[in-house]
Protein backbone atom coordinates (compact mmCIF):
# COMPACT_ATOMS: atom_id res chain seq x y z
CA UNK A 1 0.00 0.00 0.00
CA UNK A 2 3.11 2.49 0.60
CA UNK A 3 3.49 5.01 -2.36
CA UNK A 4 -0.15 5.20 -3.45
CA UNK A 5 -1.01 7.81 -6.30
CA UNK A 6 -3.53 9.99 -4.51
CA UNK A 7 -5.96 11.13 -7.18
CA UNK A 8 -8.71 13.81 -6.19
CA UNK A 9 -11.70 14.62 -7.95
CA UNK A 10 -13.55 17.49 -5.27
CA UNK A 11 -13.81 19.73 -7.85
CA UNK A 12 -15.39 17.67 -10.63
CA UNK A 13 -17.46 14.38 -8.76
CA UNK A 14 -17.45 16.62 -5.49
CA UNK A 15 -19.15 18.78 -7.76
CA UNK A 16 -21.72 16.71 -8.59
CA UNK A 17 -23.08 16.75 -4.68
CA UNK A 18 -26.50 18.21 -4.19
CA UNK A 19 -26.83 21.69 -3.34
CA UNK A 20 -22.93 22.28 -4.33
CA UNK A 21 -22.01 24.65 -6.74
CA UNK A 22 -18.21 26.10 -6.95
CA UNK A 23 -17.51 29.25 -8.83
CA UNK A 24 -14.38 29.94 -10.97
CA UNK A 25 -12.47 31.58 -7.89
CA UNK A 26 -13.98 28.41 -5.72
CA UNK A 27 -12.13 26.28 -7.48
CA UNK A 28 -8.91 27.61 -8.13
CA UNK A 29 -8.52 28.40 -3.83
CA UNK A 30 -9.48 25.15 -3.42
CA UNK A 31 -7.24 23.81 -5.63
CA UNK A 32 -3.98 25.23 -4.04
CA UNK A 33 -5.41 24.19 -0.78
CA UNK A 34 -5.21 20.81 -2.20
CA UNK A 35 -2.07 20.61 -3.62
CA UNK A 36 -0.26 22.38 -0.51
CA UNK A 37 -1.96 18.89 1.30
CA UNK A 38 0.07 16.79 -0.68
CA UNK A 39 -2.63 15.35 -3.50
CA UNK A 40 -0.66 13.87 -6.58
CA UNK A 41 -3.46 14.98 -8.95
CA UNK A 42 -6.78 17.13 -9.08
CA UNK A 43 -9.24 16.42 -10.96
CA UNK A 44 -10.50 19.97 -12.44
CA UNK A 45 -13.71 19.47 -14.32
CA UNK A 46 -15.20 18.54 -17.51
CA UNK A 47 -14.43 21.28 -20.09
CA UNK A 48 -16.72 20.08 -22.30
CA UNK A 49 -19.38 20.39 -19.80
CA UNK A 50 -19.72 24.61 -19.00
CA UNK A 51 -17.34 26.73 -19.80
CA UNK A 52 -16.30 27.59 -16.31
CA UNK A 53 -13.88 24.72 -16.12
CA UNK A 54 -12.70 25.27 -19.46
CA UNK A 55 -11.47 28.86 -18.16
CA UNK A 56 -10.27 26.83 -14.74
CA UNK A 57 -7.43 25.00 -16.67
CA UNK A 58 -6.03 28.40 -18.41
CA UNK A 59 -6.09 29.75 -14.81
CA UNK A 60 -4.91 26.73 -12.73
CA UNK A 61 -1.48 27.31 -14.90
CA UNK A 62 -0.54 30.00 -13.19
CA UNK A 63 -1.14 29.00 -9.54
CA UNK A 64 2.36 27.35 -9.32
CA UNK A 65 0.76 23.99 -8.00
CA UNK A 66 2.83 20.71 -6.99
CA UNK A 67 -0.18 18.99 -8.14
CA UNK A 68 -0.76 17.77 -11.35
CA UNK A 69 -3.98 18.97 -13.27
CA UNK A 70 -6.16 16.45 -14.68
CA UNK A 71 -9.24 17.14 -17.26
CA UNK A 72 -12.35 14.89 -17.47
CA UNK A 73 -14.16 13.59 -20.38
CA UNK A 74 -15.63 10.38 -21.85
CA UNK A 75 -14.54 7.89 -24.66
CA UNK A 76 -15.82 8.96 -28.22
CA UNK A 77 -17.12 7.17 -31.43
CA UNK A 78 -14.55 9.42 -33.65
CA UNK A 79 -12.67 11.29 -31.40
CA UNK A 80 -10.99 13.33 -34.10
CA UNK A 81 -14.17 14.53 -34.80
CA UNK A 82 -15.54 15.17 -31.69
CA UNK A 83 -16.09 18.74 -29.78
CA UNK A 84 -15.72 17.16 -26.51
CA UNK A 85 -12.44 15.61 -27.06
CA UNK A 86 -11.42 18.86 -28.71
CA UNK A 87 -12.13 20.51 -25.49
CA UNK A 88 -10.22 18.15 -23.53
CA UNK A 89 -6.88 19.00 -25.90
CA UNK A 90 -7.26 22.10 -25.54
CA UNK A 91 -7.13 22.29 -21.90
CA UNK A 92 -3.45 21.47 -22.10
CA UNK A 93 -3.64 19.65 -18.55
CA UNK A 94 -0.86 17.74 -17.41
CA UNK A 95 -3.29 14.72 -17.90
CA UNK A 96 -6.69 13.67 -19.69
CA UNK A 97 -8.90 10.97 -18.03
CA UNK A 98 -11.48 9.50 -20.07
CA UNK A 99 -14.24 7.28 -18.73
CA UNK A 100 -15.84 4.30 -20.65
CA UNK A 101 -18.25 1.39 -20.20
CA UNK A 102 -17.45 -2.13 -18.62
CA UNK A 103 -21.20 -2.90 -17.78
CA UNK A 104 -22.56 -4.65 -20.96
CA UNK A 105 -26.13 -3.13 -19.82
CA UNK A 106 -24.79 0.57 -20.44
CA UNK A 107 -23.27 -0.58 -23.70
CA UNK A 108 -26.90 -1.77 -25.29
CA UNK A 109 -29.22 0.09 -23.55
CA UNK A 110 -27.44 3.32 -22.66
CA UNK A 111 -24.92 3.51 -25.30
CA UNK A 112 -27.32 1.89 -27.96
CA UNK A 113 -24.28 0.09 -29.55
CA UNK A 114 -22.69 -3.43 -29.95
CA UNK A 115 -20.04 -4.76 -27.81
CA UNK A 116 -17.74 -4.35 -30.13
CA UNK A 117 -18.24 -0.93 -30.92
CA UNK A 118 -17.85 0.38 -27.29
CA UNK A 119 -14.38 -1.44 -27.42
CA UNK A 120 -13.36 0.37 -30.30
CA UNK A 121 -14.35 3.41 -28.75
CA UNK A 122 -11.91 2.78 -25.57
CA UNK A 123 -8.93 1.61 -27.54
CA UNK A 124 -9.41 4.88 -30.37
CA UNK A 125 -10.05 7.48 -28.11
CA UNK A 126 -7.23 6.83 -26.07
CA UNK A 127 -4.67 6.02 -28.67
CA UNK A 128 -6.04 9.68 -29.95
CA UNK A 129 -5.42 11.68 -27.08
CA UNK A 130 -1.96 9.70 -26.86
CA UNK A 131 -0.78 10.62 -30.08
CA UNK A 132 -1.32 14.48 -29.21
CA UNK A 133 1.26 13.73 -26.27
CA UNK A 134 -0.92 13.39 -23.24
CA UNK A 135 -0.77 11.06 -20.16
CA UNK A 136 -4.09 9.37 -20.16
CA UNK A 137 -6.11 7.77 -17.48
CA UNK A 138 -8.91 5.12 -18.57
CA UNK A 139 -12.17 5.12 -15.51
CA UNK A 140 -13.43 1.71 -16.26
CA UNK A 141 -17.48 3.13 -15.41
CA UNK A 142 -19.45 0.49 -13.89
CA UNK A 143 -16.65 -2.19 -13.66
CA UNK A 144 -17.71 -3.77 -10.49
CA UNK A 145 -21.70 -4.36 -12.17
CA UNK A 146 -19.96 -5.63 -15.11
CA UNK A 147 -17.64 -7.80 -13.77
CA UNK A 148 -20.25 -9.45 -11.79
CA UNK A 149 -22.87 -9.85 -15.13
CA UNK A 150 -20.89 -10.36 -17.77
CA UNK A 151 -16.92 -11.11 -16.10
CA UNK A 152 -15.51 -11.79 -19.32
CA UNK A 153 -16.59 -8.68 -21.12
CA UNK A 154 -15.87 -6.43 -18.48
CA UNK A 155 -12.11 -8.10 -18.70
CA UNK A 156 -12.16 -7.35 -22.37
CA UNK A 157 -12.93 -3.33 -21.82
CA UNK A 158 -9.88 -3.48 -19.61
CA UNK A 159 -7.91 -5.21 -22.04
CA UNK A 160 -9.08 -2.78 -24.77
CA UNK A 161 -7.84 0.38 -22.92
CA UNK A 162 -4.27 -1.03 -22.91
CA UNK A 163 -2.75 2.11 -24.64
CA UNK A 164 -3.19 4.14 -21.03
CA UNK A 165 -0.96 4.98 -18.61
CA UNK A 166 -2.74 3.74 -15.69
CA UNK A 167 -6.12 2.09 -15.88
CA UNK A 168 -8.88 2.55 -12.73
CA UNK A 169 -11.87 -0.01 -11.79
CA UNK A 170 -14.93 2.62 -10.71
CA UNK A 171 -17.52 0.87 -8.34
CA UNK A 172 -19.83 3.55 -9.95
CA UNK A 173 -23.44 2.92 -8.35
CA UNK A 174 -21.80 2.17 -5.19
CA UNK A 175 -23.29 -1.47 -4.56
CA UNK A 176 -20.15 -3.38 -4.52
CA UNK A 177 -19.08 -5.45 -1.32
CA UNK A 178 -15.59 -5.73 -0.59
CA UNK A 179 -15.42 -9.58 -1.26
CA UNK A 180 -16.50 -8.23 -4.68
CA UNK A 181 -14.07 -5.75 -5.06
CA UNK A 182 -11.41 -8.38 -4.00
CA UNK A 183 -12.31 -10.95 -6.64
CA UNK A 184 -12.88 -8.09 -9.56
CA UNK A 185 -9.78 -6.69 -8.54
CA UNK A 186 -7.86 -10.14 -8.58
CA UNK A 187 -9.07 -10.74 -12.41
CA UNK A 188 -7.99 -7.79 -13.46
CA UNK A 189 -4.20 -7.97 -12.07
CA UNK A 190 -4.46 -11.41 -14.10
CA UNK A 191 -4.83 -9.50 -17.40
CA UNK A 192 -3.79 -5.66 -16.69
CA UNK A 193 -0.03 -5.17 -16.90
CA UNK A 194 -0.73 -1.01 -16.33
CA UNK A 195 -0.92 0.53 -13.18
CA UNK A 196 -4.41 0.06 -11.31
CA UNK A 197 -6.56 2.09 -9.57
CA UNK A 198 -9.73 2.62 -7.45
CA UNK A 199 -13.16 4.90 -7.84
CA UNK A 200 -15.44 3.86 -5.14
CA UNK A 201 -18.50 5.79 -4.42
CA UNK A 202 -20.22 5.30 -1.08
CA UNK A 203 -24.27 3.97 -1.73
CA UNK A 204 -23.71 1.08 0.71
CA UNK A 205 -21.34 2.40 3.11
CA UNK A 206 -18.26 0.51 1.60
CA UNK A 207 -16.52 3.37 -0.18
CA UNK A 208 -13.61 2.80 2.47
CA UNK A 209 -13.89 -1.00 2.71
CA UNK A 210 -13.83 -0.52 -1.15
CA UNK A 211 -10.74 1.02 -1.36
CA UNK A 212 -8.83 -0.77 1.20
CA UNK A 213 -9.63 -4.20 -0.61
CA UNK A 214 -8.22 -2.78 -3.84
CA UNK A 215 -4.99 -1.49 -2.13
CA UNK A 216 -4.51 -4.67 -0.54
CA UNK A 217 -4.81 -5.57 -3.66
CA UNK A 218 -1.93 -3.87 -5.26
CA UNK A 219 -3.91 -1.14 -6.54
CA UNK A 220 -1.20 1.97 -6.69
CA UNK A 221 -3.43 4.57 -7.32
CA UNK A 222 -7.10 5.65 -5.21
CA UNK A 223 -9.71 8.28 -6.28
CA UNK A 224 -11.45 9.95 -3.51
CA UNK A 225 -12.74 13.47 -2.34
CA UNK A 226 -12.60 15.35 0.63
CA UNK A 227 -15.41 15.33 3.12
CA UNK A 228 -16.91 12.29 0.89
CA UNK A 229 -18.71 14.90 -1.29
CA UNK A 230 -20.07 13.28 -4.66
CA UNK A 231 -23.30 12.38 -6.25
CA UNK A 232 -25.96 10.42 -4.11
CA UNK A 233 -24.15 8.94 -1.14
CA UNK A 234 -21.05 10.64 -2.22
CA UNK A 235 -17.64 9.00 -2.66
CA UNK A 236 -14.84 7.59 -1.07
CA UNK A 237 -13.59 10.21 2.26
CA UNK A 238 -10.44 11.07 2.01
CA UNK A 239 -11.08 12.11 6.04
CA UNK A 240 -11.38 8.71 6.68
CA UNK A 241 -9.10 7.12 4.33
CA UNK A 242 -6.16 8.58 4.31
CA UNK A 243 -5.63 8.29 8.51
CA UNK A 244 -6.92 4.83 8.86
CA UNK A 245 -4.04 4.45 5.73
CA UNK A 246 -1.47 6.68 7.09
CA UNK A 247 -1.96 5.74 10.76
CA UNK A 248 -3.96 2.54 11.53
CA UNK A 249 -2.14 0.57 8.49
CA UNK A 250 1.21 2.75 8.64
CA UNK A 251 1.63 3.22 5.12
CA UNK A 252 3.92 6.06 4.15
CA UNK A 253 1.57 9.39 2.01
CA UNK A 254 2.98 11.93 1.40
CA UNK A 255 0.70 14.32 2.73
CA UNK A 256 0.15 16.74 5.69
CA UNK A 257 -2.03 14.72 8.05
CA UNK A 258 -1.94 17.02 10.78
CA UNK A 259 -3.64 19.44 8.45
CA UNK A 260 -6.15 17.18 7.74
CA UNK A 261 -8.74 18.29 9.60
CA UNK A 262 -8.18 22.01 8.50
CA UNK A 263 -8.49 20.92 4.95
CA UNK A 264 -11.93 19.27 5.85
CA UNK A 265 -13.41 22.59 7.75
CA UNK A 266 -12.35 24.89 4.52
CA UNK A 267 -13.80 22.72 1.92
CA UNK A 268 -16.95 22.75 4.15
CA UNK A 269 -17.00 26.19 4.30
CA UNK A 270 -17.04 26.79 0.59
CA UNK A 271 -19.57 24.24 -0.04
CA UNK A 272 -22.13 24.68 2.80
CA UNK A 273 -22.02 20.86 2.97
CA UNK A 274 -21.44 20.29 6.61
CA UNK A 275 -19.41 17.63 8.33
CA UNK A 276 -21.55 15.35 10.96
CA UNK A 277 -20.20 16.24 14.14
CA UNK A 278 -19.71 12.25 14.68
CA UNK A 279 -17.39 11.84 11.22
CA UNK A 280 -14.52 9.94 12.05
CA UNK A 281 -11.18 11.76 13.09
CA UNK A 282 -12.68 15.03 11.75
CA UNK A 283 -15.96 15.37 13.39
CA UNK A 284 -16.16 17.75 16.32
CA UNK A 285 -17.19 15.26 18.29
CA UNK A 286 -14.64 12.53 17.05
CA UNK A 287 -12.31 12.90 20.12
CA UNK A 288 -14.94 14.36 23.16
CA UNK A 289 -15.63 12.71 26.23
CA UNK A 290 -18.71 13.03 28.23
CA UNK A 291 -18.99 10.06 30.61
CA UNK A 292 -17.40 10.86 33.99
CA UNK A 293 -15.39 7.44 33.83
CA UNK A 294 -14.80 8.02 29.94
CA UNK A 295 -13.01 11.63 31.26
CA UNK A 296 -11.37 10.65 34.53
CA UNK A 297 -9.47 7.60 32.56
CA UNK A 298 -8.78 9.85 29.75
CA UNK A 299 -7.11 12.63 32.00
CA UNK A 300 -5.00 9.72 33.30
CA UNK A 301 -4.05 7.85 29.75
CA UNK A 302 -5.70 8.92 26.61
CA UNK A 303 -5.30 5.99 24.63
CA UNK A 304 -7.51 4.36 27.43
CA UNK A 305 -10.69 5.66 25.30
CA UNK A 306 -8.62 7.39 22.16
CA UNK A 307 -7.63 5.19 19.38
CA UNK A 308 -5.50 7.44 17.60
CA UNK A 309 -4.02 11.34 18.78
CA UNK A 310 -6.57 13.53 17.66
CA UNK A 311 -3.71 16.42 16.79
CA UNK A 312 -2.40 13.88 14.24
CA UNK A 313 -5.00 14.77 12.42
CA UNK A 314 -5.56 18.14 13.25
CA UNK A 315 -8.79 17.44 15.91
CA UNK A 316 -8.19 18.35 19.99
CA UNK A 317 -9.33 16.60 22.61
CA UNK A 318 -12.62 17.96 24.07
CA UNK A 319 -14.92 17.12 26.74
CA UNK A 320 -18.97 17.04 27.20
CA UNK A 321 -20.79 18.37 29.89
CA UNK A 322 -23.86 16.68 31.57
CA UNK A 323 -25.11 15.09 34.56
CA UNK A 324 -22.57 12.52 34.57
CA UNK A 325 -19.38 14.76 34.56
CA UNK A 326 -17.33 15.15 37.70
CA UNK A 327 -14.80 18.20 38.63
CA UNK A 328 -12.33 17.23 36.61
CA UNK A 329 -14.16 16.99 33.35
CA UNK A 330 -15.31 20.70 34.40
CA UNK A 331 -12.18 21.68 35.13
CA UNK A 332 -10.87 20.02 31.26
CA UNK A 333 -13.22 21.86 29.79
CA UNK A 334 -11.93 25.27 31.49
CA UNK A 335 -8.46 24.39 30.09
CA UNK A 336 -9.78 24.47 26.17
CA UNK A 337 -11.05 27.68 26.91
CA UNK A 338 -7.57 28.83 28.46
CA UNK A 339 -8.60 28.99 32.22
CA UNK A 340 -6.41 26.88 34.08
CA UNK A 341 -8.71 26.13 37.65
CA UNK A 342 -8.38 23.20 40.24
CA UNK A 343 -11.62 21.36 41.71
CA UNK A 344 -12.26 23.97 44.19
CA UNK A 345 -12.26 26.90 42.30
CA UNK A 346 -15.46 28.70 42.93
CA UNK A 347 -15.92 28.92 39.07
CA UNK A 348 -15.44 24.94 38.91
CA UNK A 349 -18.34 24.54 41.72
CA UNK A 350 -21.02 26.92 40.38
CA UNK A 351 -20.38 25.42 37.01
CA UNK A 352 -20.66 21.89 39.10
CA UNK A 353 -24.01 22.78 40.72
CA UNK A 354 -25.95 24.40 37.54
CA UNK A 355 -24.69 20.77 35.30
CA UNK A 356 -26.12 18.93 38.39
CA UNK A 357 -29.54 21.02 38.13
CA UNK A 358 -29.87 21.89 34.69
CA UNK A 359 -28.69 18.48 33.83
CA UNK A 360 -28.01 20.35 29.94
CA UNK A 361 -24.75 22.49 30.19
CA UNK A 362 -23.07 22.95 26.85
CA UNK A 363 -19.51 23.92 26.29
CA UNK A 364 -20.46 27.57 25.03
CA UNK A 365 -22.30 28.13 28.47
CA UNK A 366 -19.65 27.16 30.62
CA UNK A 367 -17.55 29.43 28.59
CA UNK A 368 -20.25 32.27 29.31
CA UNK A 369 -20.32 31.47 33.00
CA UNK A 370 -16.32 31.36 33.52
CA UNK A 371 -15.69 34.56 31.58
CA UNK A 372 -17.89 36.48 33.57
CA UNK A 373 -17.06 34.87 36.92
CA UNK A 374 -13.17 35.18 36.26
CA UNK A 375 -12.10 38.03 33.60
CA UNK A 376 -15.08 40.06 34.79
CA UNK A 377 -16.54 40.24 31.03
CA UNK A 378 -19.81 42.11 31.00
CA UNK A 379 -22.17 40.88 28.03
CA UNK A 380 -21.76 42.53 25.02
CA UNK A 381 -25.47 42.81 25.06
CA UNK A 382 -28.95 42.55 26.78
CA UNK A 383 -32.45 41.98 26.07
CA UNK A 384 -34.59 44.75 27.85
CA UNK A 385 -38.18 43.43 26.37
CA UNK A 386 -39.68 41.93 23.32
CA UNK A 387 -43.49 41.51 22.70
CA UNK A 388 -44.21 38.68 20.16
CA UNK A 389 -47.69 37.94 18.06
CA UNK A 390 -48.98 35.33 16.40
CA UNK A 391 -51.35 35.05 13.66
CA UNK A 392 -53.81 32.12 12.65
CA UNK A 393 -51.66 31.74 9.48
CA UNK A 394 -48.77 30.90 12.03
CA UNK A 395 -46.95 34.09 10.99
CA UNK A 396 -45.42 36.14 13.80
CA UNK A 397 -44.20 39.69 14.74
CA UNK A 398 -41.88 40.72 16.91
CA UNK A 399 -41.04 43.71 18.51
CA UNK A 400 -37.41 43.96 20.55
CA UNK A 401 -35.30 46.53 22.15
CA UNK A 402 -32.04 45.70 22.67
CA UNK A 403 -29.20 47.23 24.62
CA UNK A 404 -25.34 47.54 23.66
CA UNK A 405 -23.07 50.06 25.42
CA UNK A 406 -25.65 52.50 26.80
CA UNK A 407 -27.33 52.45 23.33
CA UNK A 408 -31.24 51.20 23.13
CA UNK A 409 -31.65 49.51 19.52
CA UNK A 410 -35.96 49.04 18.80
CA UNK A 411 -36.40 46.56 16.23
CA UNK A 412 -39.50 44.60 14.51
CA UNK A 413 -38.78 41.44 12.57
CA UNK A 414 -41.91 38.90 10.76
CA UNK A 415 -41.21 35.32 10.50
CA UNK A 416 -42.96 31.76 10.21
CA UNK A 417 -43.29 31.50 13.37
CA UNK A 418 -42.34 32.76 16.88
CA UNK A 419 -38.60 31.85 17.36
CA UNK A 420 -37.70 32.62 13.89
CA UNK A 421 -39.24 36.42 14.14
CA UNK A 422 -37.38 36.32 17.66
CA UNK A 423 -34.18 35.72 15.81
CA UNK A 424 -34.51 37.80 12.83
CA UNK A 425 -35.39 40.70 14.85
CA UNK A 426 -32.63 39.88 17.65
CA UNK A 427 -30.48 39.83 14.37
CA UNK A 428 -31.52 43.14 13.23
CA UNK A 429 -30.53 45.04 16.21
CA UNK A 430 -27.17 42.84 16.60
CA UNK A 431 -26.12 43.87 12.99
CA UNK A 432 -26.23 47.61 14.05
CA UNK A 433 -23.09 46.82 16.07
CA UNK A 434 -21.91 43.54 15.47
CA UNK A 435 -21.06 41.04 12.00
CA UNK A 436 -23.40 38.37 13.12
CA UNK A 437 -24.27 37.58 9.32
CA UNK A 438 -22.19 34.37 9.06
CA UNK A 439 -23.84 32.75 11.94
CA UNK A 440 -26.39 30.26 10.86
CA UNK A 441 -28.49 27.81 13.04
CA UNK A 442 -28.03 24.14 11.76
CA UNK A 443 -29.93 22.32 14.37
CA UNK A 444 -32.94 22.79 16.68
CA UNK A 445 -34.37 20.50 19.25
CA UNK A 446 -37.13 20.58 21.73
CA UNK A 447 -37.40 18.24 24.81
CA UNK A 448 -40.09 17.70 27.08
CA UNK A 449 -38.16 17.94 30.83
CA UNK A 450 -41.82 16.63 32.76
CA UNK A 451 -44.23 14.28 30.74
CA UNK A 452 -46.70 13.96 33.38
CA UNK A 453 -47.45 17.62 33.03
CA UNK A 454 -48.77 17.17 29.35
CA UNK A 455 -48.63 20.68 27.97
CA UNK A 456 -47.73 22.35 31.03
CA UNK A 457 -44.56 20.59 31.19
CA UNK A 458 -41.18 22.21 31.00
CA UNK A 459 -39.22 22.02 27.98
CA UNK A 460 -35.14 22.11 27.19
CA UNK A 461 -35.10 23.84 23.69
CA UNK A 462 -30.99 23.00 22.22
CA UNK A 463 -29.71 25.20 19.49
CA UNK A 464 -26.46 24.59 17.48
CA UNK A 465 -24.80 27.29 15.43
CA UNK A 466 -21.98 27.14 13.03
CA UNK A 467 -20.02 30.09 11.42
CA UNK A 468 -16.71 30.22 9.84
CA UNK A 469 -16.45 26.53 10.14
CA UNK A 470 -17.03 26.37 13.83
CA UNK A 471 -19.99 25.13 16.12
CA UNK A 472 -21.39 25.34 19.46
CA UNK A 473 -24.92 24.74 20.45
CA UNK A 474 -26.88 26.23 24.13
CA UNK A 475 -29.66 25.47 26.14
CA UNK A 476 -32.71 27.33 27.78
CA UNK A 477 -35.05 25.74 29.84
CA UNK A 478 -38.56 27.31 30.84
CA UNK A 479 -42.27 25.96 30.76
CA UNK A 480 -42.97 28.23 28.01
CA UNK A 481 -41.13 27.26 24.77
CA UNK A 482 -40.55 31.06 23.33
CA UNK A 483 -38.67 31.74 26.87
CA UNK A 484 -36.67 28.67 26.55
CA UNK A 485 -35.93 29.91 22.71
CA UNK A 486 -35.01 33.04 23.82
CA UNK A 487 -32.18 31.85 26.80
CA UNK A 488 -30.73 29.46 24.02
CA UNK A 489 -30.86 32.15 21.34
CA UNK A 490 -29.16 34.67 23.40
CA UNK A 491 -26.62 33.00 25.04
CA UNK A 492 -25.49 31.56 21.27
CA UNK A 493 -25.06 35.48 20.41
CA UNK A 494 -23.51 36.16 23.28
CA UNK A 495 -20.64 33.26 22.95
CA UNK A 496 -19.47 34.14 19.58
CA UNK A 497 -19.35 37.76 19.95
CA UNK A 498 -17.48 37.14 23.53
CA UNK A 499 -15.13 34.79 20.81
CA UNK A 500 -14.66 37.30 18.27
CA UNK A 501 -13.85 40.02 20.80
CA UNK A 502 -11.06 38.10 22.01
């Protein structure tokens, strides 16, 4: 597995994710973010396609990458005829990588032409694009479904795109198994003397199994993208391969794992597409600790519940608060916040008594609660009153006045319904003083505290927020749901402009 070719195609499959669009200057950042990582090749678009990316390859020339540039297109029935191999010359990328069918299904019913055609096509179209001086990689589309319908065909496709300079199996709907993979990936070493490699998207959840199998295999070169962006389910995550790779199998890459989970929070940030706080090594949550035992045998050895260090990947250690945390998990928490306190600090014990009787204590409100306690911080705001109505439509109004540094700021704000007027107004009068406008709510939860009470229980209403790449979430408890909003609401505010200020 040592010396693997890492191949990465963010900015053309990645592309292809819902609800992800990159722009000219998108792409170009993003490249040199991706070549300072330590990626052999990046996959810059289809120029065929829009004639963005075609204007991306002129551009990318000048960026001084490491990384080579590759340009994407697809196998042709006269490629010396054809506009879309035309476009792919004149991209003048380091390499071209044409895709092609292995699946006898796409050849008759997608294609609409004989087995013996679609070979033709393969073998032509890359001896073409050879004999204009390029270094060509063959995608074998569909291999895996092929191999497993019709093995001998899909060999023959293989065998047909001898002429390129490294050949790569795609598991292109994503439904192969690894055992699969293994077996499909064992025929084709029989009959393949070019360099293999692997495409696997994720549909089934084996993208990563996928990949392994075909390195184990020999493979010397893996397709993947970061933060497992790609159409559907997405495709193999370079977050999760490269470290179990790098640092579970100790293969030697080339690349800057410690900046690994830096690389993830950027490309997040420029696609919207958020990482799950649970992802593996990169998740927020990947390396936190909420269980009093968890925390008190972590404080003593860290590989006791950490499988790898999370700063060899970029991550840091963090700890949850809740009913079950002791002192010392309070007093961890203090420390990522720079406030170095023993057990007895009278900070450490009213932080102790509100987890104990709020039972919900987040991170962000223990940060609230120790900056005022200890620096003396005042908030950088305060609600003085709001008045909210609601319609039978379920539209509501909402009338605030706010108060920063001696100022009173009266705002009214209309949403779809009583929180989200709350906010937009609360917003309103914030963005008088304050750039709040990157700060979006991702997640928010209600929980009923008292069943037996029916609807006079008390709720616990959790909000996260994310902005810049970061997140925290807060709490507010009350037995009316708007009040409970409101706590939560204004003590997020409060923690990232008590952030920003330093």
């Amino acid at each position: 597995m040592k010396n693997l070719v890492l191949y990465d195609t963010t900015l053309r499959d990645g592309a292809q994710t819902e609800g992800v669009t990159f722009s000219l200057e998108d792409k170009l950042a993003i490249s040199s973010k991706l070549s300072d990582f330590g990626f052999h090749y990046i996959e810059g678009g289809w120029p065929a396609s829009n004639p963005r990316d075609s204007v991306f390859f002129s551009e990318a020339r000048n960026l001084g990458l490491k990384a080579k540039i590759a340009a994407f297109g697809m196998t042709s029935r006269s490629p010396e005829k054809d506009s879309n191999i035309e476009a792919l010359l004149k991209t003048g990328a380091d390499v071209i990588t044409v895709f092609g069918k292995s699946w006898d299904l796409h050849v008759r019913d997608v294609l609409k032409t004989s087995n013996e055609e679609n070979l033709k096509m393969i073998s032509s179209t890359i001896e073409f694009l050879k004999s204009h001086g390029f270094r060509v990689f063959y995608d074998a589309e569909h291999f895996f479904d092929g191999y497993k319908h019709n093995p001998s065909y899909a060999l023959r496709t293989l065998e047909a795109a001898d002429g390129a300079d490294e050949i790569i199996l795609c598991d292109t709907n994503g439904g192969a198994m690894p055992w699969e993979v293994d077996a499909a990936a064992k025929a084709a070493r029989g009959i393949v003397r070019k360099p293999l490699g692997m495409h696997a998207h994720n549909d089934c959840g084996m993208a990563l199994m996928n990949s392994l199998a075909a390195a184990g295999n020999g493979f010397s070169h893996v397709q993947g993208t970061v933060n497992g962006l790609g159409e559907r389910c997405g495709n193999l995550d370079w977050c999760m391969f490269l470290p179990v790779l790098g640092i579970k199998l100790g293969s030697g890459l080339n690349v800057e794992l410690k900046n690994l989970m830096q690389l993830s929070r950027y490309v997040e940030r420029m696609t919207g597409f958020n990482v799950p706080r649970n992802r593996p090594f990169v998740g927020e949550s990947a390396f936190s600790h909420k269980g009093g035992v968890h925390i008190d045998a972590v404080l003593k050895i860290p590989e006791a519940y950490e499988h790898i260090r999370p700063e060899d990947v970029g991550n840091a250690r963090s700890f949850g608060l809740s009913e079950q945390v002791g002192r010392a998990g309070i007093v961890m928490a203090a420390k990522q916040h720079g406030y170095h306190l023993d057990k007895d600090h009278p900070a450490v014990t009213e932080a102790f008594e509100r987890i104990k009787q709020k039972q919900a204590f987040t991170d962000a409100e223990l940060f609230l609660l120790l900056s005022n306690r200890i620096d003396g911080k005042k908030d950088p705001f305060g609600l003085l009153d709001y008045e909210t109505e609601v319609s039978k439509s379920g539209r509501s109004k909402t009338e605030i006045k706010v108060g920063i540094d001696g100022e009173v700021y009266h705002e009214i704000a209309e949403g779809v319904g009583p929180v989200h007027s709350f906010d937009v107004a609360l917003r309103k009068a914030l963005q008088k003083r304050f750039s709040v406008g990157d700060v979006k709510l991702t997640n928010f939860r209600v929980r009923i505290l008292n069943q037996e009470k029916a609807t006079a229980a008390s709720v616990e209403v959790f909000i996260e927020f994310r902005a810049n790449g970061l997140s925290w979430s807060t709490t507010g408890i009350s037995d009316d749901v708007i009040r409970a909003s409101e706590e939560a609401l204004i003590n997020g505010y409060k923690y990232y402009l008590l952030k920003n200020r330093g």
